[in-house]
C-alpha atoms as a PDB file:
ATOM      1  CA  UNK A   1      39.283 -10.532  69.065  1.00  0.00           C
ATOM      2  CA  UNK A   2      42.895  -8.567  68.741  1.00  0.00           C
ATOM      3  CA  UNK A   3      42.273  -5.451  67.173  1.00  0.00           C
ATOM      4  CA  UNK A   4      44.169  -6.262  63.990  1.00  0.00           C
ATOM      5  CA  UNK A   5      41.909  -8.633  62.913  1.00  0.00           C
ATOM      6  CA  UNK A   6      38.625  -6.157  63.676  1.00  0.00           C
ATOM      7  CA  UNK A   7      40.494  -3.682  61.392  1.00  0.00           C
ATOM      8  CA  UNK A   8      40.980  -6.212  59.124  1.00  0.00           C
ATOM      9  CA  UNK A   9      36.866  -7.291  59.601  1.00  0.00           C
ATOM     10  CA  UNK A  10      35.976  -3.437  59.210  1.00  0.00           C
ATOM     11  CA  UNK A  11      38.164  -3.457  55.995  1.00  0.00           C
ATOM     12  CA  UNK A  12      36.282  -6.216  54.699  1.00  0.00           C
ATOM     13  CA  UNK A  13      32.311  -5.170  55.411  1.00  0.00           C
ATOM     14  CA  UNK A  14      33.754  -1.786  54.396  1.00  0.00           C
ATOM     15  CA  UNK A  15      34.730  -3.023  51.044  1.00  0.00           C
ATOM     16  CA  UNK A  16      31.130  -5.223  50.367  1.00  0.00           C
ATOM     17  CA  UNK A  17      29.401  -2.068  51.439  1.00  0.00           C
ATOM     18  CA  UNK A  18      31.047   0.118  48.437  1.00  0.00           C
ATOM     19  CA  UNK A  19      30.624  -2.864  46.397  1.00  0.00           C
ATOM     20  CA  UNK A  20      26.831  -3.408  47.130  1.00  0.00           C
ATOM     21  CA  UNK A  21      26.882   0.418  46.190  1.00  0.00           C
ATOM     22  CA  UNK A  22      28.371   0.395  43.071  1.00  0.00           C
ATOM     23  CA  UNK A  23      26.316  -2.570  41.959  1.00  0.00           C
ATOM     24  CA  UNK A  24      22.914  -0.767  42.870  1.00  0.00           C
ATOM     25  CA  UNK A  25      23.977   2.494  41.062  1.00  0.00           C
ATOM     26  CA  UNK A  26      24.408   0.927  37.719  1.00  0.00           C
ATOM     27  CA  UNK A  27      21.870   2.186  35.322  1.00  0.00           C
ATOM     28  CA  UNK A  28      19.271  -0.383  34.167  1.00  0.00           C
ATOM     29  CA  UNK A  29      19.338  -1.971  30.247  1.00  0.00           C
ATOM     30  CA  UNK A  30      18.172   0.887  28.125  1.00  0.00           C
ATOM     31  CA  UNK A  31      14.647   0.085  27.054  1.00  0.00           C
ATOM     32  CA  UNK A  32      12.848   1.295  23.340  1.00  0.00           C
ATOM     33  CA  UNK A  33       9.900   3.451  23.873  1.00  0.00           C
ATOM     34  CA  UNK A  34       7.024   3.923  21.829  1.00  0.00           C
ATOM     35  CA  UNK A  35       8.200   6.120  19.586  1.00  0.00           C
ATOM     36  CA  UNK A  36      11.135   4.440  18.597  1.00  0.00           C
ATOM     37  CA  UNK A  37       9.435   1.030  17.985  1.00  0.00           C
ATOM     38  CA  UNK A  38       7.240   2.461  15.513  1.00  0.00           C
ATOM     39  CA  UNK A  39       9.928   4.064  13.731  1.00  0.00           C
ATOM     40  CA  UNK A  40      11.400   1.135  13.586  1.00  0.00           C
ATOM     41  CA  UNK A  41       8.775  -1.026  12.328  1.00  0.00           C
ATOM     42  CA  UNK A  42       7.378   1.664  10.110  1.00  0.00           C
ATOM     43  CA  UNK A  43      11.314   1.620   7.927  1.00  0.00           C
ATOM     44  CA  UNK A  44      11.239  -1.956   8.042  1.00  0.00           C
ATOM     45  CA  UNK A  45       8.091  -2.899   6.780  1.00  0.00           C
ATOM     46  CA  UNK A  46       5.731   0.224   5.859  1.00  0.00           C
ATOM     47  CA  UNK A  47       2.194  -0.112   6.204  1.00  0.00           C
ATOM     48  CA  UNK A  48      -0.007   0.791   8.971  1.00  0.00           C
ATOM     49  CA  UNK A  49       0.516   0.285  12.747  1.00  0.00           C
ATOM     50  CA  UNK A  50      -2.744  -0.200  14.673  1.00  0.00           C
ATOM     51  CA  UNK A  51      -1.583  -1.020  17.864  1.00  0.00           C
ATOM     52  CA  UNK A  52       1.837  -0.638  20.159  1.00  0.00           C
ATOM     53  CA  UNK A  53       1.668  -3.014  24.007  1.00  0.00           C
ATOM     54  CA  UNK A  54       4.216  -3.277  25.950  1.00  0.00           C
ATOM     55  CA  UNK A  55       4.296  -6.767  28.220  1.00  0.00           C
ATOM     56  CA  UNK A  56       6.297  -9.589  29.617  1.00  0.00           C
ATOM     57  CA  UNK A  57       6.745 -12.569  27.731  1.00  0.00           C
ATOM     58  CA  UNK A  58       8.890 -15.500  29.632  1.00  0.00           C
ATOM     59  CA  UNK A  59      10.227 -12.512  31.630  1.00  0.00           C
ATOM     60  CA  UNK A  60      11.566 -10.808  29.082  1.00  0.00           C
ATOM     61  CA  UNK A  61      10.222  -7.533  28.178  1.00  0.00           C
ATOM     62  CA  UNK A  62       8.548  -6.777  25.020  1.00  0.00           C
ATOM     63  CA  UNK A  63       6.538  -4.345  22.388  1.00  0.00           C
ATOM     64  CA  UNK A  64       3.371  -6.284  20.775  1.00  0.00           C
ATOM     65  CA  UNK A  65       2.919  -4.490  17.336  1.00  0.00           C
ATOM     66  CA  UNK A  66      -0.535  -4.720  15.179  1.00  0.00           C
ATOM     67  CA  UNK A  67       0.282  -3.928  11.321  1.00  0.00           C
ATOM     68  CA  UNK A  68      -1.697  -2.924   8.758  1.00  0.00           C
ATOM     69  CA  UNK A  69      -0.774  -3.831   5.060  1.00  0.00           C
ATOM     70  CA  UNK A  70      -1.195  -4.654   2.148  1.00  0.00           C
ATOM     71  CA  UNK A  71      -0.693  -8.291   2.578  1.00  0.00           C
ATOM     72  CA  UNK A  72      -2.895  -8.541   5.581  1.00  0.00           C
ATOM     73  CA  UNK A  73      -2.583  -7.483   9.813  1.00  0.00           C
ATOM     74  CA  UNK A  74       0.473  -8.810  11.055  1.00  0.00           C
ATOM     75  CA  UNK A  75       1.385  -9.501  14.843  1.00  0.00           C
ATOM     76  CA  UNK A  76       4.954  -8.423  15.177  1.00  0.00           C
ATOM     77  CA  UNK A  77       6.849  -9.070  18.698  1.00  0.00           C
ATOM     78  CA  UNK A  78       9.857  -6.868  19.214  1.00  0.00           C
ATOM     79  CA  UNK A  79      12.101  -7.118  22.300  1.00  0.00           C
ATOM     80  CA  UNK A  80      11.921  -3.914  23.781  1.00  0.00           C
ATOM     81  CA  UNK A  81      15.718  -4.421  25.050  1.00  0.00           C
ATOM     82  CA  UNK A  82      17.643  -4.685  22.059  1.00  0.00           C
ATOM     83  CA  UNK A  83      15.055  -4.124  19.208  1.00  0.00           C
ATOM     84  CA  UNK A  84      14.947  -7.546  17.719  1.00  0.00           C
ATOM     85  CA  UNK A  85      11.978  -8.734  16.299  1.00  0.00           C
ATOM     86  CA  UNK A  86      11.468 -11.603  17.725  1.00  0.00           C
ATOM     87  CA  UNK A  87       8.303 -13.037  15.655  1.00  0.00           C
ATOM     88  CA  UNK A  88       5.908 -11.710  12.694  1.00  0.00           C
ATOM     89  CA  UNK A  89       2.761 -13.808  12.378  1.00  0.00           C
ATOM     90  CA  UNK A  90      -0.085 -13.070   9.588  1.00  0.00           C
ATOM     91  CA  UNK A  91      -3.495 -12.768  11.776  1.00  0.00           C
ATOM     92  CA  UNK A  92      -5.251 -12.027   9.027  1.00  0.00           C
ATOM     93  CA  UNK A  93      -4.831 -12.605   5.394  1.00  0.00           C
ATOM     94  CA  UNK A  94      -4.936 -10.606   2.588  1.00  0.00           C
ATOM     95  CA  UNK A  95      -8.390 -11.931   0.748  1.00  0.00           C
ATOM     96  CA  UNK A  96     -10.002 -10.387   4.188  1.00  0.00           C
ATOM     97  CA  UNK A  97      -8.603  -7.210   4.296  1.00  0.00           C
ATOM     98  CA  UNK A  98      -9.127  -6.653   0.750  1.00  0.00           C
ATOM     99  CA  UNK A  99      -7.849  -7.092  -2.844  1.00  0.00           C
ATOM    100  CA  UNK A 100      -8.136  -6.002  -6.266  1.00  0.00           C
ATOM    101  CA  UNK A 101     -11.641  -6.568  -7.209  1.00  0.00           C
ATOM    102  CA  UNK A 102     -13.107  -6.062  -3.438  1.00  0.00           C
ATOM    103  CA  UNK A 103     -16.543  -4.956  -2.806  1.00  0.00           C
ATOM    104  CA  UNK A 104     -15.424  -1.810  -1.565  1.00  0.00           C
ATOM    105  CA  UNK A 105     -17.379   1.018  -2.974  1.00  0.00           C
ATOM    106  CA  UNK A 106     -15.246   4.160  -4.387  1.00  0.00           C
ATOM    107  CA  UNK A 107     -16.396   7.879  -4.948  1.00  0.00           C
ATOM    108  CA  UNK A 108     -17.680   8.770  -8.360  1.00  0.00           C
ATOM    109  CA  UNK A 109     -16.856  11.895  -9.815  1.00  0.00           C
ATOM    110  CA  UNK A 110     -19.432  14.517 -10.088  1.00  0.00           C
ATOM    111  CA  UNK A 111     -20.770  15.493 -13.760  1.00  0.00           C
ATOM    112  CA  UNK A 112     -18.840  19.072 -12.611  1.00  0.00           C
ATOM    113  CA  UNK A 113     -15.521  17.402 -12.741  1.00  0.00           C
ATOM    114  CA  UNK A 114     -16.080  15.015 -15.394  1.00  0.00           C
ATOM    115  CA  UNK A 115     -16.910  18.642 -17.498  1.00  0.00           C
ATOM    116  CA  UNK A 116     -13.440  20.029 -15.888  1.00  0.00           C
ATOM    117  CA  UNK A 117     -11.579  16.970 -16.696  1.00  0.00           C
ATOM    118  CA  UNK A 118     -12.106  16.920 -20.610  1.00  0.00           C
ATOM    119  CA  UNK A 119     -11.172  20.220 -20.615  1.00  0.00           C
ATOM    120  CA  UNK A 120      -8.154  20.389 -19.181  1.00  0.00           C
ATOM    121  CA  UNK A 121      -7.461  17.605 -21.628  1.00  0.00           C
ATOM    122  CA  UNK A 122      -8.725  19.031 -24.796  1.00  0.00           C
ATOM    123  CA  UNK A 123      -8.849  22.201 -24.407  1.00  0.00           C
ATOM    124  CA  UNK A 124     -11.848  25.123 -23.168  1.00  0.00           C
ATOM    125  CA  UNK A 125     -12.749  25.638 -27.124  1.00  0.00           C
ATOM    126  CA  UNK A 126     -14.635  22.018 -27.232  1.00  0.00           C
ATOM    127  CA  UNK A 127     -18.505  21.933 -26.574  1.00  0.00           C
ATOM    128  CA  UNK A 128     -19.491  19.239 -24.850  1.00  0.00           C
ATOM    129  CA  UNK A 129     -22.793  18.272 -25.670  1.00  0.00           C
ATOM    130  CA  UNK A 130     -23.735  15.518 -22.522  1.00  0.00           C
ATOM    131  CA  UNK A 131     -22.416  13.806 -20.251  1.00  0.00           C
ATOM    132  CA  UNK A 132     -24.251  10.351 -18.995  1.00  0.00           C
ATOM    133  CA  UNK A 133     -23.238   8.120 -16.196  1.00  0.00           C
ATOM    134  CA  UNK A 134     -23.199   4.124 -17.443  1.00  0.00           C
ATOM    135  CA  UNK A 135     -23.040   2.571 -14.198  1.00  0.00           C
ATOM    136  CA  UNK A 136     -21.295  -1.351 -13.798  1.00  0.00           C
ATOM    137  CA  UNK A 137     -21.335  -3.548 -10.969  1.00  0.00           C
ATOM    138  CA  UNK A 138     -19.128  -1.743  -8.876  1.00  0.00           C
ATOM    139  CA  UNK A 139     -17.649   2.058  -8.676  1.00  0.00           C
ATOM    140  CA  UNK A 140     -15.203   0.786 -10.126  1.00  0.00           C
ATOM    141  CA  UNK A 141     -16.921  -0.594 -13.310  1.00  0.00           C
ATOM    142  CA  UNK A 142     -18.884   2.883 -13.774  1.00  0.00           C
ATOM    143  CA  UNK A 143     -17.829   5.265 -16.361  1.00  0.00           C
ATOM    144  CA  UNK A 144     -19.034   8.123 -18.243  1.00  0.00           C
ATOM    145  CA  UNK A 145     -20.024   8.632 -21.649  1.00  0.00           C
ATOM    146  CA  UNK A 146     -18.860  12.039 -22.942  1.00  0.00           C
ATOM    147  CA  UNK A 147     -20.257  13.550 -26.075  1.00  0.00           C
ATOM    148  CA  UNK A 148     -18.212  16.822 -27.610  1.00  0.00           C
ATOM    149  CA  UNK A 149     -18.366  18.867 -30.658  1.00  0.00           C
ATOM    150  CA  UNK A 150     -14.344  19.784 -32.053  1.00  0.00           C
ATOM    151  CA  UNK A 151     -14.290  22.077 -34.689  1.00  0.00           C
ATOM    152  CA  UNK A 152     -16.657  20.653 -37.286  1.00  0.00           C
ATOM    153  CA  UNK A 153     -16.852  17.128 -36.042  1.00  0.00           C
ATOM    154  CA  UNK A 154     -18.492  14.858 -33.083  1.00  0.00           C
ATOM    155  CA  UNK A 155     -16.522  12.761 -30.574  1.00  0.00           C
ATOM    156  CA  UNK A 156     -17.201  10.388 -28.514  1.00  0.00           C
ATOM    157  CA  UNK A 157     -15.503   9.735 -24.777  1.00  0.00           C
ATOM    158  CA  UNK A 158     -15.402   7.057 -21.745  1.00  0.00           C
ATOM    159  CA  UNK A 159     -13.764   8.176 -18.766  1.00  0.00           C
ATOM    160  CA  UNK A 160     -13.540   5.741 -15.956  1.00  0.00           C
ATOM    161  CA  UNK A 161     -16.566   7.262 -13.335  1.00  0.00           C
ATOM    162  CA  UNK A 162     -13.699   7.004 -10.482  1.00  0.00           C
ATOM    163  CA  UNK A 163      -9.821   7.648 -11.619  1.00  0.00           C
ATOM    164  CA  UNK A 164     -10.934  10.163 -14.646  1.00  0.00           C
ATOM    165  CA  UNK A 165      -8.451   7.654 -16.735  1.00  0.00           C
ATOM    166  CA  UNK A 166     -10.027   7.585 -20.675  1.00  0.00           C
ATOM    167  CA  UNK A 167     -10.734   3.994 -21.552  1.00  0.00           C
ATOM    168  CA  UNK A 168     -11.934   5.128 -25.250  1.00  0.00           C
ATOM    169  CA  UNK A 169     -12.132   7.313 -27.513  1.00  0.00           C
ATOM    170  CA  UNK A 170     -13.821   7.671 -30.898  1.00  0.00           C
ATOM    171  CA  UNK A 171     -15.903   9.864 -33.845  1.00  0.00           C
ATOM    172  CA  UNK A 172     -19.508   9.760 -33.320  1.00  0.00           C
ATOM    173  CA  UNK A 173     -20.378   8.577 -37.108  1.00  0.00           C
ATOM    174  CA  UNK A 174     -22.650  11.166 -39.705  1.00  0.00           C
ATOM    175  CA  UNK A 175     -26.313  10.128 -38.386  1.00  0.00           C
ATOM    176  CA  UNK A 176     -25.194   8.523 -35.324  1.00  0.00           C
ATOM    177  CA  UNK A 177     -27.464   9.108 -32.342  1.00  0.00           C
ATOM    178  CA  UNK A 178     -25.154  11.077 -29.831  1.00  0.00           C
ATOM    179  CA  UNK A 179     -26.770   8.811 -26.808  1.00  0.00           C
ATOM    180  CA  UNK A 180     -25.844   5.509 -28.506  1.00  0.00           C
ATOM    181  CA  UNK A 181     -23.595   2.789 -26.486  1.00  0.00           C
ATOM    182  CA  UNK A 182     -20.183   3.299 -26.830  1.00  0.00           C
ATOM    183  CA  UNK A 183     -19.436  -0.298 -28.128  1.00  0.00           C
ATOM    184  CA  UNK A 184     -19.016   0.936 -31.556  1.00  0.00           C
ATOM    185  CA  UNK A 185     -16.631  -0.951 -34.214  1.00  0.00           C
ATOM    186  CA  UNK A 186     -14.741   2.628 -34.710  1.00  0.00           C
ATOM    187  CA  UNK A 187     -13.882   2.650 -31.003  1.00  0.00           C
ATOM    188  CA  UNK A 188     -10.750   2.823 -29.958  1.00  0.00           C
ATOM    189  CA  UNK A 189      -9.720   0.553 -26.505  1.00  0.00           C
ATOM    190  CA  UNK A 190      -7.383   2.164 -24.511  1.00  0.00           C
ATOM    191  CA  UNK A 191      -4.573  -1.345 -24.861  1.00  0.00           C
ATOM    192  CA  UNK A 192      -2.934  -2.453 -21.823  1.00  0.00           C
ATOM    193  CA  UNK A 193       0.693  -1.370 -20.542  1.00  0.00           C
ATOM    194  CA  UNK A 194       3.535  -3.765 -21.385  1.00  0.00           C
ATOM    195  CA  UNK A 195       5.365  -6.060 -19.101  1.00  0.00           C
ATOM    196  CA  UNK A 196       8.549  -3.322 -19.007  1.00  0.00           C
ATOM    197  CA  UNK A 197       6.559  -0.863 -18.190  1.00  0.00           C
ATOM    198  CA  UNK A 198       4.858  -3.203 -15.226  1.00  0.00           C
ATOM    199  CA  UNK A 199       8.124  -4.166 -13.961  1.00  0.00           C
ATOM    200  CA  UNK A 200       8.964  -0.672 -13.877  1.00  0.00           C
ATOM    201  CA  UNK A 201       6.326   0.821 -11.839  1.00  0.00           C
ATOM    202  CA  UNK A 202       6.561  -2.033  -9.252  1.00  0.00           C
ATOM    203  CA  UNK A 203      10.555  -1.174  -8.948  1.00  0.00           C
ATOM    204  CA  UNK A 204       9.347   2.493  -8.116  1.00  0.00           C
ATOM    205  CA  UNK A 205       7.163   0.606  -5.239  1.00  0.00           C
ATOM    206  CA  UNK A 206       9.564  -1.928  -4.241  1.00  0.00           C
ATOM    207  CA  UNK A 207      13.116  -2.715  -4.015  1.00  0.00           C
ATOM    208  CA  UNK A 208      14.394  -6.050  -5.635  1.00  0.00           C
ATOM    209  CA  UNK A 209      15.089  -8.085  -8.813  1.00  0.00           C
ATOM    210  CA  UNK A 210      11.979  -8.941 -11.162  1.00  0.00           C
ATOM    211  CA  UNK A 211      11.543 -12.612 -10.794  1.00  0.00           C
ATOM    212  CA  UNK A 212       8.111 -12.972 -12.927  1.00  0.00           C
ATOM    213  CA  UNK A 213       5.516 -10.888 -14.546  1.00  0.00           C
ATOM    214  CA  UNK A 214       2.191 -12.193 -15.111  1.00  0.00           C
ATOM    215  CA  UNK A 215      -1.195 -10.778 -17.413  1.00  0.00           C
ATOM    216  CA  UNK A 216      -4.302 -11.804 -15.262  1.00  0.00           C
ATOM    217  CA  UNK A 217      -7.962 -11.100 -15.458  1.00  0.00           C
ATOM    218  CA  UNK A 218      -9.841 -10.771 -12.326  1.00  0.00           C
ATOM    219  CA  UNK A 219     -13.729  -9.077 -12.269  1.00  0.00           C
ATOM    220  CA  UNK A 220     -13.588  -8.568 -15.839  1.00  0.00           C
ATOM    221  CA  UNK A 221     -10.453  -6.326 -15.821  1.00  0.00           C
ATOM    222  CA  UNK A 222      -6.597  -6.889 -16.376  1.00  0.00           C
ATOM    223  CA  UNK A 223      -3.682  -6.783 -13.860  1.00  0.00           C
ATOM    224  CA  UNK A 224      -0.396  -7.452 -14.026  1.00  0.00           C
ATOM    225  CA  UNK A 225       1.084  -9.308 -11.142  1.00  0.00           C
ATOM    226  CA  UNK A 226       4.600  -8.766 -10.885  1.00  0.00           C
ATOM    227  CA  UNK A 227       6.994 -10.445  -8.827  1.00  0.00           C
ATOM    228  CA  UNK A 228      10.169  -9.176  -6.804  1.00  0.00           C
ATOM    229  CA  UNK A 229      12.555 -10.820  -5.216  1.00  0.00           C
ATOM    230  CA  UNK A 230      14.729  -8.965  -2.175  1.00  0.00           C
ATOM    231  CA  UNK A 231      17.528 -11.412  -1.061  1.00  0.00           C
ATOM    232  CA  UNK A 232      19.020  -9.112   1.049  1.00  0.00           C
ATOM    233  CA  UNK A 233      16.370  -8.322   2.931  1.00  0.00           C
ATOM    234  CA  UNK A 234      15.102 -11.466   2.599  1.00  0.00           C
ATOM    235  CA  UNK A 235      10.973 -11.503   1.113  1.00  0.00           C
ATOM    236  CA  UNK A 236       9.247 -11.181  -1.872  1.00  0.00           C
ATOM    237  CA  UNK A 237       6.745  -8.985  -2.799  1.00  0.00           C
ATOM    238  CA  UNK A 238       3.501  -9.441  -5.356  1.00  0.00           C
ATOM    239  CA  UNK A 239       3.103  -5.843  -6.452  1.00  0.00           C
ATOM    240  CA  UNK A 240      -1.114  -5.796  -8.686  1.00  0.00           C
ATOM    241  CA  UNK A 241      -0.948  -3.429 -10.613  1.00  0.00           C
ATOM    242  CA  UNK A 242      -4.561  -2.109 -13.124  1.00  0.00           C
ATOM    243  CA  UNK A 243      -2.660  -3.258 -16.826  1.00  0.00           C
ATOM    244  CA  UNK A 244      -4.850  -0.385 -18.405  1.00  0.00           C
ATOM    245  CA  UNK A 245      -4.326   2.434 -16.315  1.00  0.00           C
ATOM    246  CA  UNK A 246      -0.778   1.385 -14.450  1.00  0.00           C
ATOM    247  CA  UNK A 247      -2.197   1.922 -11.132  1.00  0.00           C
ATOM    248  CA  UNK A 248      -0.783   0.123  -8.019  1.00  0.00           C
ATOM    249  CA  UNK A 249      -3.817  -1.627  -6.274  1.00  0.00           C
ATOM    250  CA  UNK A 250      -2.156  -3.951  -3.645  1.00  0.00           C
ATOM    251  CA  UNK A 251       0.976  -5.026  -2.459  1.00  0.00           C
ATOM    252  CA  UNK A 252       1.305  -8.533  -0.988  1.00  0.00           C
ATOM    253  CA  UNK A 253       4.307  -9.284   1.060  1.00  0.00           C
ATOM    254  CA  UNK A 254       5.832 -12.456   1.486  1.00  0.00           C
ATOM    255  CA  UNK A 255       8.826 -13.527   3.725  1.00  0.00           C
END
């Protein structure tokens, strides 16, 4: 071989070698960590993440996400690459988890705080004369039955045994034993919220329009189920929410 052409040969392997080089020093594709696909699942859907695996899935690598929510446990898949979520699937749905009306059992309040309670609320000068736990079915069921003396007269209170929230009040009639039930005709039932004012505290929950607001009954107490709609983000939400006390209880999600 003339030695032009091995220069040129040289010049040749020379430039593959440099090539091969440049090629191998090239930094991988970035890759989400752990952190990051939390945070990212946490903004875009809230709730509670159990679990975080990374793994392969038809060679492509990817974050397995377990969330907790109020519309169930959802399997999310996220590419681990670029972020996208690739699938959401409802393991498990929200009757299972739980709902208003569950059998879960909630802490009472003790007779101390019940005492503390009424008064904060009407004030240190009223003498309460008992206080007697009526319970229901569930915690949520129980209440209390507060009598008080103010001023020259008798009243009669019941407080919810778990949120402290008073579902009645009334005067304990001249004669009337101060133990007696509280389903009197001079009672006064705490009334439900309105629909406005439903819509209202499920727009400080979720973002959307209002597409429906419903009265139900469920266990022998009220809730309002309102619906929003989200087009831009593209799922609707069923915000429950206790029509006598205006408490959120569960928040179903729907895509």
């Amino acid at each position: 071989m003339s030695k032009k052409y091995k220069w040129i040969a040289a010049g040749v392997v020379g430039i593959l070698v440099i090539g091969l080089g440049m090629f191998m020093m090239q930094p991988a594709e970035a890759s989400m960590d752990e952190e990051e696909v939390r945070e990212l699942i946490g903004s875009q859907f809230g709730g509670t993440i159990s679990s975080v695996n990374k793994t392969l899935a038809d060679g492509t690598s990817v974050f397995e996400i377990e969330l907790l929510s109020d519309g169930g446990i959802y399997l999310i898949i996220v590419d681990a690459a670029s972020g996208d979520i690739l699938s959401l699937e409802q393991t498990v749905a929200r009757e299972e988890v739980g709902s208003p009306g569950s059998t879960d059992e909630a802490e009472k309040l003790t007779l101390e705080e019940v005492k503390s309670l009424v008064k904060e609320e009407y004030g240190d000068e009223v003498v309460i004369s008992s206080v007697d736990l009526v319970d229901g079915a569930q915690s949520e069921d129980s209440s209390y039955e507060v009598i008080m003396q103010e001023g020259a007269g008798e009243s009669r209170l019941i407080i919810n045994a778990v949120t402290g929230e008073t579902i009645s009040y009334s005067l304990v009639d001249e004669g009337e034993h101060p133990g007696a039930s509280s389903n009197q005709n001079n009672e006064t039932k705490a009334e439900p919220i309105g629909e406005a004012e439903a819509a209202r505290i499920a727009l400080s929950k979720v973002t959307g329009e209002i597409d429906d607001v419903d009265l139900e009954e469920k266990d022998g107490r009220l809730y309002y189920e309102v619906e929003v709609e989200n087009d831009s983000e593209g799922y609707d939400a069923y915000v429950w929410i206790d029509a006598l006390t205006g408490e959120v209880v569960n928040i179903i999600w729907e895509d």
